[in-house]
Every structure is written in structure tokens, then in C-alpha cells.
N, C-alpha and C. Protein backbone atom coordinates (compact mmCIF):
# COMPACT_ATOMS: atom_id res chain seq x y z
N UNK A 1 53.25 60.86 177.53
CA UNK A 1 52.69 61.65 178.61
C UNK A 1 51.46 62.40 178.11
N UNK A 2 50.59 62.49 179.30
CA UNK A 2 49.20 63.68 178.70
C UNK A 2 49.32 64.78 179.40
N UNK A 3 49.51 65.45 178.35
CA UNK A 3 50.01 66.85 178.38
C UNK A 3 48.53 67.44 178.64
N UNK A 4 48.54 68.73 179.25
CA UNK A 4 47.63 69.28 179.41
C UNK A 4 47.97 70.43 178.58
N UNK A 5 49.01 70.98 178.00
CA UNK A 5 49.03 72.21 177.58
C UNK A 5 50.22 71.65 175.86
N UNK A 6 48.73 70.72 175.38
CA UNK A 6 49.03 69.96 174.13
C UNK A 6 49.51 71.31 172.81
N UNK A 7 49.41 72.32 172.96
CA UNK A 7 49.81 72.92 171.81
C UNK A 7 51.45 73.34 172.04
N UNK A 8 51.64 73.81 173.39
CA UNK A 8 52.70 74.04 174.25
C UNK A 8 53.73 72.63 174.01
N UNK A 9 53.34 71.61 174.40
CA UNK A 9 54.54 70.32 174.45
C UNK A 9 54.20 69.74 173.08
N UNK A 10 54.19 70.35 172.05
CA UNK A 10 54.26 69.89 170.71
C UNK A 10 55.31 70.46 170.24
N UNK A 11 55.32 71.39 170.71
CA UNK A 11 56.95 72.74 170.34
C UNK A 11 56.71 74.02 170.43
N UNK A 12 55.54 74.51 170.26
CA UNK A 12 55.63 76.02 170.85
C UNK A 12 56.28 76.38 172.03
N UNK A 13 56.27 75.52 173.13
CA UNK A 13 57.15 76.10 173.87
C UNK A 13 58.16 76.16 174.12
N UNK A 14 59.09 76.11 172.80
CA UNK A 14 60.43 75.84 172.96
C UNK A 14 60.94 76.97 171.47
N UNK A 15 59.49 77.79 171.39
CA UNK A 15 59.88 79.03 170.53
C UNK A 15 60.25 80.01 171.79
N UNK A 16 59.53 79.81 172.67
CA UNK A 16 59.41 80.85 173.70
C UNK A 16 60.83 81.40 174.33
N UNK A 17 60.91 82.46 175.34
CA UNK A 17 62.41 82.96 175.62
C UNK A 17 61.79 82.64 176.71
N UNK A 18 63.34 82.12 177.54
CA UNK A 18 63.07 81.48 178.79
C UNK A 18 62.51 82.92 180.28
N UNK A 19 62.40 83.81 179.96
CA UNK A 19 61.27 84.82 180.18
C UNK A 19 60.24 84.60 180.27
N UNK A 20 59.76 84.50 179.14
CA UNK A 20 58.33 83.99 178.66
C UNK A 20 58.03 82.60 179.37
N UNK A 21 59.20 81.44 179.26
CA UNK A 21 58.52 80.34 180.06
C UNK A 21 58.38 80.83 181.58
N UNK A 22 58.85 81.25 182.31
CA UNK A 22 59.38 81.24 183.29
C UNK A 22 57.84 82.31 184.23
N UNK A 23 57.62 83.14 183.30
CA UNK A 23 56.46 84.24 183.09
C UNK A 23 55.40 83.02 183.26
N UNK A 24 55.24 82.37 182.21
CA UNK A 24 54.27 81.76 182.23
C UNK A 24 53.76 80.41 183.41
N UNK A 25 54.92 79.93 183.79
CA UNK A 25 55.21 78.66 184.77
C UNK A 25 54.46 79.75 186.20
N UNK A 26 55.18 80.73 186.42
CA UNK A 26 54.30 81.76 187.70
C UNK A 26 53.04 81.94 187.69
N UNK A 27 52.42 82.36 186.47
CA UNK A 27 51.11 82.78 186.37
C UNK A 27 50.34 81.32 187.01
N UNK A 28 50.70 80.14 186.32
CA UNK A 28 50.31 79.00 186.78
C UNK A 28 50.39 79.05 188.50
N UNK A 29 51.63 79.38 189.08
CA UNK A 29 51.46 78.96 190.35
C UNK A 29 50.70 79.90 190.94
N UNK A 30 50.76 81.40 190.70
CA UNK A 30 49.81 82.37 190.84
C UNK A 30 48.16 81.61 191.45
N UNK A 31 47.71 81.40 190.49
CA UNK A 31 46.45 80.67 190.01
C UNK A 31 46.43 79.72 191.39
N UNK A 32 47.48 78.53 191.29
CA UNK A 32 47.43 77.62 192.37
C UNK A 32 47.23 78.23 193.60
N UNK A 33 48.18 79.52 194.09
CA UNK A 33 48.09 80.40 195.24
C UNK A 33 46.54 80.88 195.46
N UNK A 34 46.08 81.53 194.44
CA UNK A 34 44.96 82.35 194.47
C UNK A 34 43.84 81.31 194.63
N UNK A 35 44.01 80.11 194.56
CA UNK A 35 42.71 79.19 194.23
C UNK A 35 42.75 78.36 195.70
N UNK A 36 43.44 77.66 196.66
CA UNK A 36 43.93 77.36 197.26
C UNK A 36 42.71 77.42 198.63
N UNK A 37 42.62 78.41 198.76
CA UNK A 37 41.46 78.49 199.80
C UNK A 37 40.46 78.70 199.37
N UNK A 38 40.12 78.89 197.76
CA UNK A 38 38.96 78.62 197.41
C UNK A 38 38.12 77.70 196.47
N UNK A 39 38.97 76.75 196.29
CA UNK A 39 38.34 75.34 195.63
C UNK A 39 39.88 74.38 195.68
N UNK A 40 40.17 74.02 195.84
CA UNK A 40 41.42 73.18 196.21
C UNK A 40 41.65 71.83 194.84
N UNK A 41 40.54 72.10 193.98
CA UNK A 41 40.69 71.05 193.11
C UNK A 41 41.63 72.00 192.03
N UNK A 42 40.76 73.28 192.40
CA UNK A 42 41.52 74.55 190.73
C UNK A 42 42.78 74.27 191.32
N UNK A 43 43.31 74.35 192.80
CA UNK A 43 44.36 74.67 192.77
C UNK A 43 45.39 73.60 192.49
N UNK A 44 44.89 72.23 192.90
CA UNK A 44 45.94 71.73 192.35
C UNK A 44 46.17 71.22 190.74
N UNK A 45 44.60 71.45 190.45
CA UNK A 45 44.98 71.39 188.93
C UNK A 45 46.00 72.54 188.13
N UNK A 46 46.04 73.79 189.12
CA UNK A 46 47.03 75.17 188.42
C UNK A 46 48.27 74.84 188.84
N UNK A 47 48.16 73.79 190.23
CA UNK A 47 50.34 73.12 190.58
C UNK A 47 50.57 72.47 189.14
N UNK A 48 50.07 71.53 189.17
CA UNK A 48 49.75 70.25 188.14
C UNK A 48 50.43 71.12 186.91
N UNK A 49 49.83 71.95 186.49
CA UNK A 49 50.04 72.73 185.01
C UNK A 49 51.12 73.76 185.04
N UNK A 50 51.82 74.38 186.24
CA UNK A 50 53.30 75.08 186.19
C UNK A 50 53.80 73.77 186.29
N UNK A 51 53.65 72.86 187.23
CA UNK A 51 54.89 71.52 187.01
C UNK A 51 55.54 71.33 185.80
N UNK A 52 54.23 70.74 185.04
CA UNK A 52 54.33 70.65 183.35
C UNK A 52 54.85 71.46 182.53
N UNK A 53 54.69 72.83 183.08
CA UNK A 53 55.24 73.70 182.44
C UNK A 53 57.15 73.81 182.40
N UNK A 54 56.82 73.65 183.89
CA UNK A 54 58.36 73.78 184.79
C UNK A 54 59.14 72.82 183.65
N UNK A 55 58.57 71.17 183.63
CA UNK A 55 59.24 70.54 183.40
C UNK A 55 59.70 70.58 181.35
N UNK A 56 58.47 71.06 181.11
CA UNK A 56 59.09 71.40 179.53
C UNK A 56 60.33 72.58 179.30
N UNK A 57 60.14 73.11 180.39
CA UNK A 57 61.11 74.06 180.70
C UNK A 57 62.65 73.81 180.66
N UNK A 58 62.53 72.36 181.51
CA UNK A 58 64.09 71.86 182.05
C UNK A 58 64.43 70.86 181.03
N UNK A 59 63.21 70.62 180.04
CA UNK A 59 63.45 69.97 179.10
C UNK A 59 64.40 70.68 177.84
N UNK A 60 64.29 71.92 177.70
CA UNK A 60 64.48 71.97 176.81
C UNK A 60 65.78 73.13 176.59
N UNK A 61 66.59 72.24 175.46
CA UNK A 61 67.92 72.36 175.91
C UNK A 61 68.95 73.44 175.77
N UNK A 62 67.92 74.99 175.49
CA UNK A 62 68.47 76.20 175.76
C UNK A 62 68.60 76.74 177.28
N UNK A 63 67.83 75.92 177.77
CA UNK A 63 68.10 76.40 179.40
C UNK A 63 69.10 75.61 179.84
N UNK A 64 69.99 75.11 179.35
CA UNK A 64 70.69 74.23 180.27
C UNK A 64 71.75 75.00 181.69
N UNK A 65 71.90 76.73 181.20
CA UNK A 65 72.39 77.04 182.27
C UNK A 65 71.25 77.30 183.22
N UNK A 66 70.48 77.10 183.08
CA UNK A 66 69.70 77.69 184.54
C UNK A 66 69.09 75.90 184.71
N UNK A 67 69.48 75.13 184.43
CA UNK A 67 69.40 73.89 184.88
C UNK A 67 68.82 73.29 186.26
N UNK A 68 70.27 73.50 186.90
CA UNK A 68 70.24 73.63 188.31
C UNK A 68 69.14 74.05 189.19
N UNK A 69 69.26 75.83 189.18
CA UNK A 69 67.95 76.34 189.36
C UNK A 69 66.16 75.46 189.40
N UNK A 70 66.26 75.79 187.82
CA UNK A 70 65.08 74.73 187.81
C UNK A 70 64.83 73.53 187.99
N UNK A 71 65.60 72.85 188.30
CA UNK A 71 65.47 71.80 188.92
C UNK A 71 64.96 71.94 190.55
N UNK A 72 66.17 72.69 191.17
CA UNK A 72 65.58 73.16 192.97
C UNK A 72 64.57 73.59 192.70
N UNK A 73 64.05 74.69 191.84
CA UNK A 73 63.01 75.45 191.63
C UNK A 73 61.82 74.23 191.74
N UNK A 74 61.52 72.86 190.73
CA UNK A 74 60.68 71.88 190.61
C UNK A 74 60.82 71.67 192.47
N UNK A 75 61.57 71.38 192.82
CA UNK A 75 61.57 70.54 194.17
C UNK A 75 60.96 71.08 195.00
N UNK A 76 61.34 72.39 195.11
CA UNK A 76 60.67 73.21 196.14
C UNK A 76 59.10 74.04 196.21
N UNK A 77 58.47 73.96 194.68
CA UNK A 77 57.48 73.96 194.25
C UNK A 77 57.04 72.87 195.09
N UNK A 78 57.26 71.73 194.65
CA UNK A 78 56.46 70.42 195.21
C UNK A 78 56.62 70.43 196.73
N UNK A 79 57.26 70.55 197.16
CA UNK A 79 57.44 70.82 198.82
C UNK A 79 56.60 71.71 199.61
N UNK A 80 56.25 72.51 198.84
CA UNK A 80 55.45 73.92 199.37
C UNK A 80 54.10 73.47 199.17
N UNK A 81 53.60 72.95 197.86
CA UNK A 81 52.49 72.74 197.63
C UNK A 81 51.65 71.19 198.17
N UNK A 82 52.76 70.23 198.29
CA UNK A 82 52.33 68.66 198.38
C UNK A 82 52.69 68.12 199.51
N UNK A 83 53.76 68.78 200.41
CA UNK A 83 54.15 68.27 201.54
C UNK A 83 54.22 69.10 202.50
N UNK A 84 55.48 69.46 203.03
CA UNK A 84 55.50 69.99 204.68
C UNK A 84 56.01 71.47 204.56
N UNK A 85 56.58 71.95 203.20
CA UNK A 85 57.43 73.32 203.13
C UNK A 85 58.56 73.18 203.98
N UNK A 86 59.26 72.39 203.90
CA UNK A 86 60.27 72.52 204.89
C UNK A 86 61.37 73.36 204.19
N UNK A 87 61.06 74.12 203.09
CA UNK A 87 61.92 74.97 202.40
C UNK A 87 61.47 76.78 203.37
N UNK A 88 60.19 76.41 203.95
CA UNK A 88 59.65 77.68 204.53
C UNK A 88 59.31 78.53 203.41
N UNK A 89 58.59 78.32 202.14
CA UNK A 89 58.51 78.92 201.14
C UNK A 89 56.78 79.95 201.57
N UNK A 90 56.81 80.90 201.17
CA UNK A 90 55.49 81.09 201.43
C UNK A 90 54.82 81.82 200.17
N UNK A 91 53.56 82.54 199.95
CA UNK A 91 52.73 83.03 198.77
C UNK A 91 54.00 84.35 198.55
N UNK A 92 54.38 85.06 199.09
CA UNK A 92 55.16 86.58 198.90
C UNK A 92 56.25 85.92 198.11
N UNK A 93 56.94 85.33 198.51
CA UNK A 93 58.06 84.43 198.06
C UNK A 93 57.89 84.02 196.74
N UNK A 94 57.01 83.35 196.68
CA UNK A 94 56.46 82.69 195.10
C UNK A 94 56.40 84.12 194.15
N UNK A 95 55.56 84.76 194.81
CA UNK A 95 54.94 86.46 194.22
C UNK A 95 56.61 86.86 193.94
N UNK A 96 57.14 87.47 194.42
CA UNK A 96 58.98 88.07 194.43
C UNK A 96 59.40 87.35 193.33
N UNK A 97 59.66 85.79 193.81
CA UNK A 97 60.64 85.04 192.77
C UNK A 97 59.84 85.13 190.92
N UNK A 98 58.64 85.38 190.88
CA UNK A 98 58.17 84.78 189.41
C UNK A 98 57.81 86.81 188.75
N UNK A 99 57.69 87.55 189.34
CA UNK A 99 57.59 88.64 189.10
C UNK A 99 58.68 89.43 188.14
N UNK A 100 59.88 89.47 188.69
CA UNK A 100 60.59 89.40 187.43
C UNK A 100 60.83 89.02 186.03
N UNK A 101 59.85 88.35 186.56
CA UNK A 101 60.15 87.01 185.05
C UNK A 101 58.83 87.69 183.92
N UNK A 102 57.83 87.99 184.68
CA UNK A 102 57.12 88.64 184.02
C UNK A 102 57.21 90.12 183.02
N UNK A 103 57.83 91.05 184.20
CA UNK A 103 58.46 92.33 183.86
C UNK A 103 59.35 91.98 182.52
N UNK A 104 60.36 90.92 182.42
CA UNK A 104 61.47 90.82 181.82
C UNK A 104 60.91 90.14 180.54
N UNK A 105 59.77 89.38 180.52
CA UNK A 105 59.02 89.02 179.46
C UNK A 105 58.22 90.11 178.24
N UNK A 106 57.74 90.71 179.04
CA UNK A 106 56.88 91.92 178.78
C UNK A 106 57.83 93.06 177.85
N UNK A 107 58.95 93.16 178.74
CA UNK A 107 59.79 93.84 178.39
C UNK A 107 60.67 93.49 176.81
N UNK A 108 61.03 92.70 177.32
CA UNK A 108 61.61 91.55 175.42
C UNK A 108 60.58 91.88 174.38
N UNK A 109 59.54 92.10 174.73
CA UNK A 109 58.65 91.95 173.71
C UNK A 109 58.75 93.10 172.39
């Protein structure tokens, strides 16, 4: 696979606390949100790069309890961003769900 975040899927991101991924996978969709009505290429290149993120995420095999989660979590990402939202997901929603993750990152530190 071509990784876009080649230092990340070499193994650094599997030093990280699933905080920190989880922190970081938002900021990405952040970006996608914020870019969205204003160049549509940034934005799907910033889906593109939480996906990747998402998915090194579910890769790797300290998360296996939040598994599940991230898995719906991948689906409904892609639904919101690539198809119809039939999850009814909207920008506040995204903002709520990844915000914690940040606080709780920050916080570990």
C-alpha cells in the first residue's frame, strides 16, 4: 500500500496511545470538514488521510477492544463524506465525537 503518512505506517504509530491515534484521525477529518467548501480536492485528500489513519488504527492489535467501534466509526466516516449520510452524521457530530479524544490525549501527556 502507499501510505501517505510513511513514517506513521512504518511503526510509529503503533507507539502511540489510542488517544493520540484517535486525536490525530479527527484533526484529519477536522481539516476534511474545514476544507470542504473551500477547495474540495484538500478535502478529500484530509478524508483520504484519517481513513489511513483510521485504518492503521484498526490495524493494530492493542485496540482490539474498541474494534467494533472503529470499524462503524470507518463506515460511517465514508458515508458522510462519499455517499448519501444516511447515518445523518453532520460537522457538530464529527466536532463532539473526536474532541474528547483530543482533551484525553493532551491530557496523558
Amino acid at each position: 500500500m502507499n501510505y501517505q503518512h510513511k513514517n506513521l505506517a512504518s511503526g510509529k504509530w503503533f507507539e502511540l496511545t489510542f488517544f493520540e491515534q484517535m486525536a490525530n484521525v479527527g484533526s484529519e477529518v477536522e481539516r476534511a470538514i474545514s476544507w470542504r467548501d473551500k477547495n474540495r480536492e484538500y478535502s478529500i485528500k484530509a478524508i483520504e488521510r484519517a481513513l489511513e489513519l483510521l485504518g492503521l488504527t484498526i490495524e493494530n492489535t492493542k485496540n482490539r477492544i474498541h474494534l467494533k467501534e472503529l470499524k462503524r466509526l470507518h463506515e460511517v466516516l465514508v458515508d458522510y463524506f462519499y455517499f448519501d449520510n444516511q447515518f445523518v452524521s453532520s460537522d457538530k457530530l464529527w466536532h463532539n465525537y473526536f474532541h474528547p479524544f483530543n482533551y484525553a490525549a493532551r491530557r496523558n501527556k
